[in-house]
Protein backbone atom coordinates (compact mmCIF):
# COMPACT_ATOMS: atom_id res chain seq x y z
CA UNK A 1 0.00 0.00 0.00
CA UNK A 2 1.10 3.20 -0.92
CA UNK A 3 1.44 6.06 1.99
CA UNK A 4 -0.51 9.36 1.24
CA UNK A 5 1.90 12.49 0.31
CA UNK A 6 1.62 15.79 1.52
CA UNK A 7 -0.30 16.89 -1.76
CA UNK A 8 -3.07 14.64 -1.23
CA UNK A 9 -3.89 15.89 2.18
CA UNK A 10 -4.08 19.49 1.18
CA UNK A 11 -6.31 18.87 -1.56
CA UNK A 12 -8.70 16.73 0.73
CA UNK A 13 -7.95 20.08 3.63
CA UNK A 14 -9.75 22.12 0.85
CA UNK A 15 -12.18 20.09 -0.42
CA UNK A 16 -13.40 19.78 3.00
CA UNK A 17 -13.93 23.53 3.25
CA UNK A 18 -15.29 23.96 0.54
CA UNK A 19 -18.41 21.58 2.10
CA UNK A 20 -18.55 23.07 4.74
CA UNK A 21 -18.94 26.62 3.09
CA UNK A 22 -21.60 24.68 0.99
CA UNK A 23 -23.53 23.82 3.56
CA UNK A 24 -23.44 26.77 5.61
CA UNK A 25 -25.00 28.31 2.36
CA UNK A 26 -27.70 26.15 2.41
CA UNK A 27 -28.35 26.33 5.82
CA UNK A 28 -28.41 30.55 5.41
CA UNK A 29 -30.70 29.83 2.49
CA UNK A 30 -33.23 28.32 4.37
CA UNK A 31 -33.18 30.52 7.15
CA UNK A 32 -34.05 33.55 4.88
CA UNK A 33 -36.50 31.55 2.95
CA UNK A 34 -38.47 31.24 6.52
CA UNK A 35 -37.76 34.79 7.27
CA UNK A 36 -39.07 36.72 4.03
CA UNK A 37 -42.45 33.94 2.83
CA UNK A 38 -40.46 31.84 0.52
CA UNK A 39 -42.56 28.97 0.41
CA UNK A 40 -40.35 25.67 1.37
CA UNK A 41 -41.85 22.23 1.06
CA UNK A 42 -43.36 22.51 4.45
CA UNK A 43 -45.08 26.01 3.27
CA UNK A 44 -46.51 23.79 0.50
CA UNK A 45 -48.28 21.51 2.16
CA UNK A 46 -49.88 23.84 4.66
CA UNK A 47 -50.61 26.07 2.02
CA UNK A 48 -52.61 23.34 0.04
CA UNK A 49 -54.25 22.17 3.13
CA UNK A 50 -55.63 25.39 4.21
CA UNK A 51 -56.95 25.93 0.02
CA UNK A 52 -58.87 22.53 0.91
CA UNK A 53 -60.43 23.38 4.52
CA UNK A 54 -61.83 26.45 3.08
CA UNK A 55 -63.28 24.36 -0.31
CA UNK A 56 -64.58 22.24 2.30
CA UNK A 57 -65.74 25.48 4.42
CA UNK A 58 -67.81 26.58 1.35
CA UNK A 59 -69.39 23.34 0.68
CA UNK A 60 -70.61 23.48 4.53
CA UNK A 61 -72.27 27.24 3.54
CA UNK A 62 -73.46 25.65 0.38
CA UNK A 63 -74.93 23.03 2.55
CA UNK A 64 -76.38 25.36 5.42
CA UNK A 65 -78.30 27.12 1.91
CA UNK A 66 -79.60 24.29 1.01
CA UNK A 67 -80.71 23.56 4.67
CA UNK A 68 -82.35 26.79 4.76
CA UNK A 69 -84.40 26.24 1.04
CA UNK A 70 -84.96 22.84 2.21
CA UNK A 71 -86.47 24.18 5.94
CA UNK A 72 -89.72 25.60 4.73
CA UNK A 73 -90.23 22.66 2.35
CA UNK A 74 -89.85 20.58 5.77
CA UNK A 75 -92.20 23.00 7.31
CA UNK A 76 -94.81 22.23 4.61
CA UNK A 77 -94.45 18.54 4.80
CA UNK A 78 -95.26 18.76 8.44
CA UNK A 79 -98.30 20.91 7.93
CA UNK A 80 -99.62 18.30 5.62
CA UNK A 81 -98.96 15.79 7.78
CA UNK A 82 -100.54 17.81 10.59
CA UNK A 83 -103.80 18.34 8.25
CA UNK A 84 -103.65 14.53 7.10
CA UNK A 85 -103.40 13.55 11.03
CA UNK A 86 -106.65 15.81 11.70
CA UNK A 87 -108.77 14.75 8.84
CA UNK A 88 -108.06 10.88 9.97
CA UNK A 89 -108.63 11.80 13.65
CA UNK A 90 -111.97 13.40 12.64
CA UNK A 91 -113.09 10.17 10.70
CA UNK A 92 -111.84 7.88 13.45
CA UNK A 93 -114.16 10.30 16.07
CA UNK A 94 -117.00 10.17 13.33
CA UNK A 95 -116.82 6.37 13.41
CA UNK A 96 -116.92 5.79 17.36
CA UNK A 97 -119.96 8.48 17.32
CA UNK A 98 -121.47 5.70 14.64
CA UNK A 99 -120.85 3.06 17.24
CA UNK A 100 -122.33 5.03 20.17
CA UNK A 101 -125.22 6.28 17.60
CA UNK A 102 -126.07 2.29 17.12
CA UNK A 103 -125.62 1.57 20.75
CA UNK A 104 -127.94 4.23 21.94
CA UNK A 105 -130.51 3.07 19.19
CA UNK A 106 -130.15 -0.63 20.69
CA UNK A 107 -131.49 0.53 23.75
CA UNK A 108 -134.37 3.02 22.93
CA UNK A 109 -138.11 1.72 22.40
CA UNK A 110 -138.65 -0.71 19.32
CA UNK A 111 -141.83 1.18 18.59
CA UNK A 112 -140.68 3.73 16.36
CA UNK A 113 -137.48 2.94 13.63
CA UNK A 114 -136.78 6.48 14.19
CA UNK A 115 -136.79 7.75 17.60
CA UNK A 116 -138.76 11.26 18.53
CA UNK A 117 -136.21 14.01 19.22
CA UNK A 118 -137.26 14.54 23.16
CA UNK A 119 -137.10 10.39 23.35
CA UNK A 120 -134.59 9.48 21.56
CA UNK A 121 -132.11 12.07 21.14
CA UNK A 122 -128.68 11.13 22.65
CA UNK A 123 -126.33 13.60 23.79
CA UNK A 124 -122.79 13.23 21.74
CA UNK A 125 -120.05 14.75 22.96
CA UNK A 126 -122.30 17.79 24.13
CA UNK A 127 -124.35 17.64 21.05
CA UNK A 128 -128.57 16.98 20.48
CA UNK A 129 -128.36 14.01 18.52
CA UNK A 130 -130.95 14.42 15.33
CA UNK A 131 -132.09 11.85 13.26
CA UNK A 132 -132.54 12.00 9.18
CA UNK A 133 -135.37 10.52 7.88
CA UNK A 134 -134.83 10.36 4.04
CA UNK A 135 -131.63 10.03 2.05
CA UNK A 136 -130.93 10.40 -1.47
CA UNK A 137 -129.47 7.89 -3.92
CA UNK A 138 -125.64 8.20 -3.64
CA UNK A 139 -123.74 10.77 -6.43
CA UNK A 140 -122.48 8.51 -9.30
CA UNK A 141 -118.62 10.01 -8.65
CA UNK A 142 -116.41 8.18 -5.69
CA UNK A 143 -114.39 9.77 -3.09
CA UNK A 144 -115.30 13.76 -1.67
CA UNK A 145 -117.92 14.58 -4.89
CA UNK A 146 -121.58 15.44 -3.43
CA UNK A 147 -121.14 19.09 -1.90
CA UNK A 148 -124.25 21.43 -1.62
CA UNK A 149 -127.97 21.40 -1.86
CA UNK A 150 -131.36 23.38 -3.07
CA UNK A 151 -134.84 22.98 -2.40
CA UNK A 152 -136.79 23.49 -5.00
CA UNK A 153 -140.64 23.77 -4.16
CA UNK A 154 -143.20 22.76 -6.58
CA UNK A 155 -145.64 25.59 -6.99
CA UNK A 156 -149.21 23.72 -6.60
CA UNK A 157 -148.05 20.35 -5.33
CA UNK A 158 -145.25 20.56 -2.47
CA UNK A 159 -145.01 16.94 -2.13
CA UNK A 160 -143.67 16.76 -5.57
CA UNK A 161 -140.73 19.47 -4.52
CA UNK A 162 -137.23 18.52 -5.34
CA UNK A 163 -133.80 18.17 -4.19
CA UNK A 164 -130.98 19.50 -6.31
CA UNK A 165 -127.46 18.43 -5.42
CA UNK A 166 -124.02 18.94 -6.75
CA UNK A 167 -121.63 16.53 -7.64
CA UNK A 168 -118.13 18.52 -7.99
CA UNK A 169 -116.62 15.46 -9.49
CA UNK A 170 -119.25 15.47 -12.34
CA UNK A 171 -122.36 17.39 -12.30
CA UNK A 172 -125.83 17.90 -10.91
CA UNK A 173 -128.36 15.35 -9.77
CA UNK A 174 -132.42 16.15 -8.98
CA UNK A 175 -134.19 13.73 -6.48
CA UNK A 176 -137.39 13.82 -5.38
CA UNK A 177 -138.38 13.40 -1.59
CA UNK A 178 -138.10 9.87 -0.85
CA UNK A 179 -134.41 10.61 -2.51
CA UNK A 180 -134.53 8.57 -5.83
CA UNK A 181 -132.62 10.25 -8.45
CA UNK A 182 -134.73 11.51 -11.42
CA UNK A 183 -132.09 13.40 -13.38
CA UNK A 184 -128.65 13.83 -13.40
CA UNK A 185 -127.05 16.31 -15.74
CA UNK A 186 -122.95 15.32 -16.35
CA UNK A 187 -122.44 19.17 -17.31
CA UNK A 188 -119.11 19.70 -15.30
CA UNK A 189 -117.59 20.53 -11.67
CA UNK A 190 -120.71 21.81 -9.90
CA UNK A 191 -119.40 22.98 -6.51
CA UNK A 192 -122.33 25.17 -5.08
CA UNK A 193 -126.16 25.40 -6.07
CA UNK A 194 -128.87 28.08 -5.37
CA UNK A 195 -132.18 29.11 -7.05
CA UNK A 196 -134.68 31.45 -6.97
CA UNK A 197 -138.15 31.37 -7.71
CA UNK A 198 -140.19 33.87 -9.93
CA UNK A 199 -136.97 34.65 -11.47
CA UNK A 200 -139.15 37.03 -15.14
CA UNK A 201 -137.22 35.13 -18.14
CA UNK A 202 -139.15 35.46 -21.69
CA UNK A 203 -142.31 36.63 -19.90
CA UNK A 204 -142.91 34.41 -17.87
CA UNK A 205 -142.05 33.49 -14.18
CA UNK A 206 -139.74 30.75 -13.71
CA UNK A 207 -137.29 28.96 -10.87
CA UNK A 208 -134.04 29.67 -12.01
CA UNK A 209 -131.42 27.49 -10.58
CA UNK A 210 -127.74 28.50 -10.71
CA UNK A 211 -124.54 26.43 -9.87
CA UNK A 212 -120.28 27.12 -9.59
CA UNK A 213 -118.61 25.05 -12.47
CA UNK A 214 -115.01 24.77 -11.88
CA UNK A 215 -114.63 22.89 -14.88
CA UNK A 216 -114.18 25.85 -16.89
CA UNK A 217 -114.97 28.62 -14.14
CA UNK A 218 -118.05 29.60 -15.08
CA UNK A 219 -121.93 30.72 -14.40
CA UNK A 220 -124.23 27.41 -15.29
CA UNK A 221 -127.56 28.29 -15.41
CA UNK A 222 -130.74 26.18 -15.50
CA UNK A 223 -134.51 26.85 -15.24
CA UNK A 224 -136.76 24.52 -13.53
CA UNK A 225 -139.57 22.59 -15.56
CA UNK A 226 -142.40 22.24 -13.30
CA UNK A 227 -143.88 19.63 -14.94
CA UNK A 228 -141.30 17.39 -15.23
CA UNK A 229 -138.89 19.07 -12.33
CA UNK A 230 -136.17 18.59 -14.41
CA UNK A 231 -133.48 21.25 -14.81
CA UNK A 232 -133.41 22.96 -18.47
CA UNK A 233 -130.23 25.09 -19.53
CA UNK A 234 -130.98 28.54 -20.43
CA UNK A 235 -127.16 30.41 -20.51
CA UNK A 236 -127.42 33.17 -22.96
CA UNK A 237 -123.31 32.15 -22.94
CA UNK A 238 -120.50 31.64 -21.13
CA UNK A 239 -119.98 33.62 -18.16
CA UNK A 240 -116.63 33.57 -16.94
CA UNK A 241 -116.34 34.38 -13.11
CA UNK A 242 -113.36 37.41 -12.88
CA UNK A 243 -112.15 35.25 -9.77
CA UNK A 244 -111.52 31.30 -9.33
CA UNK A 245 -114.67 30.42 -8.00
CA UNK A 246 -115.45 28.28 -5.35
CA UNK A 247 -118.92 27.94 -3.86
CA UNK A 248 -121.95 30.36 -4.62
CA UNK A 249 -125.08 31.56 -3.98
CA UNK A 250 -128.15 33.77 -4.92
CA UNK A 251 -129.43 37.00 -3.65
CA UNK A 252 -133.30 38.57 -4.79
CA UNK A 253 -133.65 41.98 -4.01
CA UNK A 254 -137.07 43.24 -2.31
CA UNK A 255 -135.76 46.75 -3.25
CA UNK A 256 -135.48 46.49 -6.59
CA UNK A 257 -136.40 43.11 -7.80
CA UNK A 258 -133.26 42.27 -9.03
CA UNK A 259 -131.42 38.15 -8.75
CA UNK A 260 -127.97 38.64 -7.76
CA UNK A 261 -125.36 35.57 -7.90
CA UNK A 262 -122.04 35.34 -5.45
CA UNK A 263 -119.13 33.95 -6.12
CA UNK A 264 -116.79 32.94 -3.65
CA UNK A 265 -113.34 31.74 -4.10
CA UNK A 266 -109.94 30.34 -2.50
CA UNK A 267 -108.17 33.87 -2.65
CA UNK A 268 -111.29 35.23 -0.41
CA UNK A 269 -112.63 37.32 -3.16
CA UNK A 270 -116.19 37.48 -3.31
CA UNK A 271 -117.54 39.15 -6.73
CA UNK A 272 -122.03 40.29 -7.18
CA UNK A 273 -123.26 39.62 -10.59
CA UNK A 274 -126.57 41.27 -11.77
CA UNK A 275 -128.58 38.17 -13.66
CA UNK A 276 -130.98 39.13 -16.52
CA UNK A 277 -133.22 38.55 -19.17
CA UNK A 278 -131.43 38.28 -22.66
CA UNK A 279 -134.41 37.43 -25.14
CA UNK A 280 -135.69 34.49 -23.10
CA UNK A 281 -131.53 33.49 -21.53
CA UNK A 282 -130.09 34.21 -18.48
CA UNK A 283 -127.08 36.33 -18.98
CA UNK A 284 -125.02 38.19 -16.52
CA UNK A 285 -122.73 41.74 -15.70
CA UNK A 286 -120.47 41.87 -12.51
CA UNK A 287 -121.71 44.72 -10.11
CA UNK A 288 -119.31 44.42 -7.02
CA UNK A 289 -116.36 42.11 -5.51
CA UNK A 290 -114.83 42.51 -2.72
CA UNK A 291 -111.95 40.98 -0.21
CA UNK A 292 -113.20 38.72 2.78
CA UNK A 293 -109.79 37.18 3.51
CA UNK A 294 -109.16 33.55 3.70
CA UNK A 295 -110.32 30.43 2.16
CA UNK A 296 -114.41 31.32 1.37
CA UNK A 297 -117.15 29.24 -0.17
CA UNK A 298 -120.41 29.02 1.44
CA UNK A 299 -122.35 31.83 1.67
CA UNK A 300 -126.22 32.68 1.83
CA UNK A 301 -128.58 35.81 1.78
CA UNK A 302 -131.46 37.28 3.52
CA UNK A 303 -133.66 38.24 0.80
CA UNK A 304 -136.38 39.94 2.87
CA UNK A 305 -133.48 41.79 5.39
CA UNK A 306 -130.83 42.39 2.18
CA UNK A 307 -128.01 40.72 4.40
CA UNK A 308 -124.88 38.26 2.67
CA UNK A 309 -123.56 36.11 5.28
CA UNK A 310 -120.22 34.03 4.40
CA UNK A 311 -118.24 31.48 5.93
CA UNK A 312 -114.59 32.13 6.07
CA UNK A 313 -113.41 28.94 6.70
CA UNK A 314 -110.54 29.45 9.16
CA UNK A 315 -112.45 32.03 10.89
CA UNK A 316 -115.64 32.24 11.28
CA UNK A 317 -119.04 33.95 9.53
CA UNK A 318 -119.22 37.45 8.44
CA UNK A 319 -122.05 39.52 7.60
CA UNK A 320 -122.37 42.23 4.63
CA UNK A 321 -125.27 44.05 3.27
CA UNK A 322 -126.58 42.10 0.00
CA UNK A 323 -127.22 44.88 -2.12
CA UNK A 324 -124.80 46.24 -4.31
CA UNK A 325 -123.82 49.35 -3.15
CA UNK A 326 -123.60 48.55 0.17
CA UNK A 327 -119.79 48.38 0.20
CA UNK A 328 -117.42 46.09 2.29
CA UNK A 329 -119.02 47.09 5.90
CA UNK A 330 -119.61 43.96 8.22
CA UNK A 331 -120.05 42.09 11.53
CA UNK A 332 -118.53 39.41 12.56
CA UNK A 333 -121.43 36.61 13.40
CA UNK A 334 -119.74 33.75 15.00
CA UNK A 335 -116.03 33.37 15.49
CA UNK A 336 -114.32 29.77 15.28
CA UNK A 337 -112.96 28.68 18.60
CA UNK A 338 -116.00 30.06 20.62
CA UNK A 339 -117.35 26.59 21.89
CA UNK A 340 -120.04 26.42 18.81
CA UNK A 341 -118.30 26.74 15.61
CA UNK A 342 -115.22 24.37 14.72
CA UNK A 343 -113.05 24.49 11.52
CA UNK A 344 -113.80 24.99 8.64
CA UNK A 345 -116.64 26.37 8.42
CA UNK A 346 -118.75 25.11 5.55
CA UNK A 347 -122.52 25.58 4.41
CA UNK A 348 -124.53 28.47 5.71
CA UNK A 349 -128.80 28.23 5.38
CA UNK A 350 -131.40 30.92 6.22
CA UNK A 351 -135.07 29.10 7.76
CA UNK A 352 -137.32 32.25 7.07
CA UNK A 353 -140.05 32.81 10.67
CA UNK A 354 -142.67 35.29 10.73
CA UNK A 355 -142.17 38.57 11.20
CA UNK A 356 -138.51 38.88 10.12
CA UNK A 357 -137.73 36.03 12.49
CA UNK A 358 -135.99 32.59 11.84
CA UNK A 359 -132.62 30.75 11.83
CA UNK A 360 -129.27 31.09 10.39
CA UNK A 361 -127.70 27.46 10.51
CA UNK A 362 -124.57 26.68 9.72
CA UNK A 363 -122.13 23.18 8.83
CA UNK A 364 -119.45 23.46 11.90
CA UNK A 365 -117.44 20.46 10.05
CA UNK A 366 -114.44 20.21 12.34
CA UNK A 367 -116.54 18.62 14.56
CA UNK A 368 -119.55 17.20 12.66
CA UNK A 369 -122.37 19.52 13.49
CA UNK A 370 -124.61 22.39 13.27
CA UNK A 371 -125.02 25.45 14.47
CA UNK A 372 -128.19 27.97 14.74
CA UNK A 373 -128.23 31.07 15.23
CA UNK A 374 -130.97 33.48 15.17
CA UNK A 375 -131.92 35.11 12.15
CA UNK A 376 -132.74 38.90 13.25
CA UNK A 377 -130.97 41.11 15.17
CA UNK A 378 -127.25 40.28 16.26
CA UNK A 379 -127.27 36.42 15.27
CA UNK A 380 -127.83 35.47 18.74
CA UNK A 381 -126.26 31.76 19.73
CA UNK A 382 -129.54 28.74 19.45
CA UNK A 383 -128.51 25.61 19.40
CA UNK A 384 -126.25 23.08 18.11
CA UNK A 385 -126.78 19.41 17.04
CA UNK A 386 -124.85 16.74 14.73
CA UNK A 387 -127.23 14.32 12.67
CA UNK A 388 -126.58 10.86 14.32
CA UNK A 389 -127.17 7.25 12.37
CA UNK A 390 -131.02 5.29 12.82
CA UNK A 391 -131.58 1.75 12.56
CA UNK A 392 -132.93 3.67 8.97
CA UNK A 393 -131.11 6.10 7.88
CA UNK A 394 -126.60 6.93 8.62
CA UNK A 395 -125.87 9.92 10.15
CA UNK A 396 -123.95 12.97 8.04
CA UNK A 397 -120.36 13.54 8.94
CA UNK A 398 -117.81 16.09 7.71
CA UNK A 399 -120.92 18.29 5.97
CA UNK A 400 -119.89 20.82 2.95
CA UNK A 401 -123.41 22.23 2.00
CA UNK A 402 -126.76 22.47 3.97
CA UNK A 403 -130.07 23.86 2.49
CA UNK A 404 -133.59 24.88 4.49
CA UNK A 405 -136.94 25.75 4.00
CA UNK A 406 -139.71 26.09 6.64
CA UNK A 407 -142.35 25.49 3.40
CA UNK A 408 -145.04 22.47 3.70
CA UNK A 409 -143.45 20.07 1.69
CA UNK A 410 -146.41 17.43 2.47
CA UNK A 411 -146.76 14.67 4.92
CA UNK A 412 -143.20 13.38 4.99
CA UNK A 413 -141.82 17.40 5.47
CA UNK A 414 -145.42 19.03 7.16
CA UNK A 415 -143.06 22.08 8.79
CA UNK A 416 -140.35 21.87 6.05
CA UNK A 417 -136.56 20.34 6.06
CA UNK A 418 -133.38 20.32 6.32
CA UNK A 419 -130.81 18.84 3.85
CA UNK A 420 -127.47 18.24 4.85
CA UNK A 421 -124.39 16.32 2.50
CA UNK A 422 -123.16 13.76 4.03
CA UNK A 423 -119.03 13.11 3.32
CA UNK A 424 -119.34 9.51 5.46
CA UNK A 425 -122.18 7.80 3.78
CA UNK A 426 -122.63 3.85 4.86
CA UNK A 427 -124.37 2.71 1.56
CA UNK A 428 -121.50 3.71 -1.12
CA UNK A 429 -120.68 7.29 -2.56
CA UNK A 430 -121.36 10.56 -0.88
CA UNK A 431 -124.90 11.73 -0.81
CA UNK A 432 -127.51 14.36 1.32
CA UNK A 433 -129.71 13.55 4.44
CA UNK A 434 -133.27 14.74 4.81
CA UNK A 435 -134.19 15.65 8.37
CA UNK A 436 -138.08 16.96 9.05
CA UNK A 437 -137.33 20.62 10.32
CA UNK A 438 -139.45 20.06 13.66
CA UNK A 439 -137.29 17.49 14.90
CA UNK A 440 -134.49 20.46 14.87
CA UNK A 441 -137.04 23.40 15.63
CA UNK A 442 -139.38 22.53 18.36
């Protein structure tokens, strides 16, 4: 082996300081890469992991928007639920009122299939139990379709008076008394029915009978044939409503002679059209319309007072004066959450007394009954009843329209009736109950 020389150990002296000089560079370059923001591997990666917490930050906001859009839509499923949980709640409590309805029947004296009011009237939850007598034939449409009723009276025999119903699934039905269908008109979404009698069309006098048709939102119009009580169309045209309509009814002035029709609606718009003679049709102008406020479709008038009652459904009933330039002034008849009147509030019906006296009645449906009020002066608080089943005839739950009339209608209806629809009937579709008025008023 060869010794090392001199030579070799001062080149390896300098290459040796020349590393170290090297890496004291490296080491200064690193220091003032830290001192001024130079970014160094380290920098990097903190750097990139800070870019992705704050994508993932923004997501989160995107997320909390989304919560917030998605909140009321939560809201409104609830709601829904909540009004599905109520409806099925109010047929479970119409069902057990059945069963107690039967029981109480079960008990009461076999002599009579219908039991007199003061013997057989069961008290229900706080309510007169009533019995219906008569019941017409079923509507031909499933599911909610019958809705609202009007008497017609025949003008020399009152047994042969009539029954005209609405089916809003389909169209309108006339029975007679002993409810057998005898006509049924498939003329589109009737909601709400009225009529008026002595209504001068072509020269003569007739009934005319007038209904809602959401099929195409208009006026239908019909005149009664008294000899064969069937309905007869006499539109002079179309008559588009200026709102949606919802339910209806018709107003006759004593002042001036004059048939009126109502509209109602969802929106709570309420517009008065003038009906007239147009060479032997009914045709119509718009005279008034005003804002109630929520959800309105039954309504009825006082012809011989000039008063328009309504039912706001979520709030109560409201009275206006009738004629049409008597503005938007009104009282507030009954209020929902009193102890009488439960939501909504559905079918209003005037029973005309001597003297300016009578009864306002009125379908509480949130809890299956009636309500009567008195007819003159402030509306004072009656009575209130529900119409329970017979070994005969089912009771009438969940009522949309009601109809009266005090009028002899013969010896099954000697002091008049009233006709309730019934959104629970036992023999198949939906259909109206006929109750004799003096087992209501005594």
């Amino acid at each position: 082996m060869n010794e090392p020389t001199k030579t070799d150990f001062g080149t390896k002296k300098w290459f040796l300081v020349l590393l170290a000089l090297f890496l004291a560079v490296a080491v200064a370059s690193e220091n003032v890469s830290a001192g001024f923001g130079v970014p160094n591997d380290s920098d990097k990666k903190a750097e990139k992991k800070k870019k992705e917490d704050k994508k993932k930050s923004k997501s989160d906001d995107d997320d909390d928007d989304d919560d917030d859009d998605n909140e009321q839509k939560d809201k409104d499923k609830e709601s829904r639920k909540a009004e599905k949980a109520l409806k099925e709640a109010n047929e479970k409590a119409a069902k057990e009122a059945k069963k107690a309805d039967s029981k109480s029947l079960s008990k009461s004296s076999s002599k009579s299939s219908v039991p007199a009011p003061a013997a057989g009237a069961a008290s229900l939850a706080g309510l007169e139990a009533i019995y219906a007598t008569v019941e017409t034939d079923p509507v031909p449409s499933g599911g909610d379709a019958a809705d609202d009723p009007a008497i017609w009276i025949h003008p020399t025999d009152p047994s042969q008076s009539t029954i005209i119903g609405t089916n809003k699934q389909g169209g309108l039905a006339v029975y007679d008394l002993s409810g057998k269908q005898i006509q049924y008109l498939a003329d589109g979404l009737m909601d709400n029915v009225d009529l008026r009698q002595g209504f001068k069309l072509g020269g003569q006098d007739v009934a005319i009978v007038a209904a809602s048709n959401r099929k195409d939102n208009s006026i239908a119009l019909y005149k009664v044939n008294p000899t064969t009580r069937q309905l007869e169309n006499v539109a002079a045209r179309s008559i588009k409503h200026g709102v949606t309509a919802y339910g209806m009814c018709l107003f006759r002035s004593e002042k001036s002679g004059k048939v009126f029709y109502f509209a109602t609606s969802k929106s709570g718009d309420v517009e008065q059209w003038e009906l007239f003679d147009a060479n032997g049709k009914v045709d119509a102008k718009k005279v008034r319309n005003f804002k109630v406020g929520g959800v309105v479709e039954g309504c009825v008038t006082d012809d011989q007072l000039g008063q328009f009652y309504v039912s706001e459904e979520a709030i109560g009933i409201w009275k206006y004066g009738a004629e049409p330039e008597t503005g938007t002034t009104r009282t507030q008849v009954a209020k929902v959450g009193d102890g009488n009147l439960f939501a909504d509030v559905e079918g209003l019906a005037i029973a005309y007394g001597p003297n300016g006296t009578g009864y306002l009645m009125v379908s509480s449906q949130g809890n299956h009954s009636f309500v009567v009020y008195r007819r003159e002066g402030n509306n004072e608080f009656v009575k209130k009843f529900r119409i329970a089943d017979s070994d005969q005839v089912d009771g009438a739950e969940e009522t949309d329209g009601i109809d009266v009339t005090t009028a002899n209608l013969g010896p099954a209806f000697p002091n008049g009736v009233f006709v309730a629809q019934d959104g629970f009937n036992n023999n198949g579709n939906q259909n109206f109950k006929l109750v004799p008025l003096q087992l209501i008023i005594k």
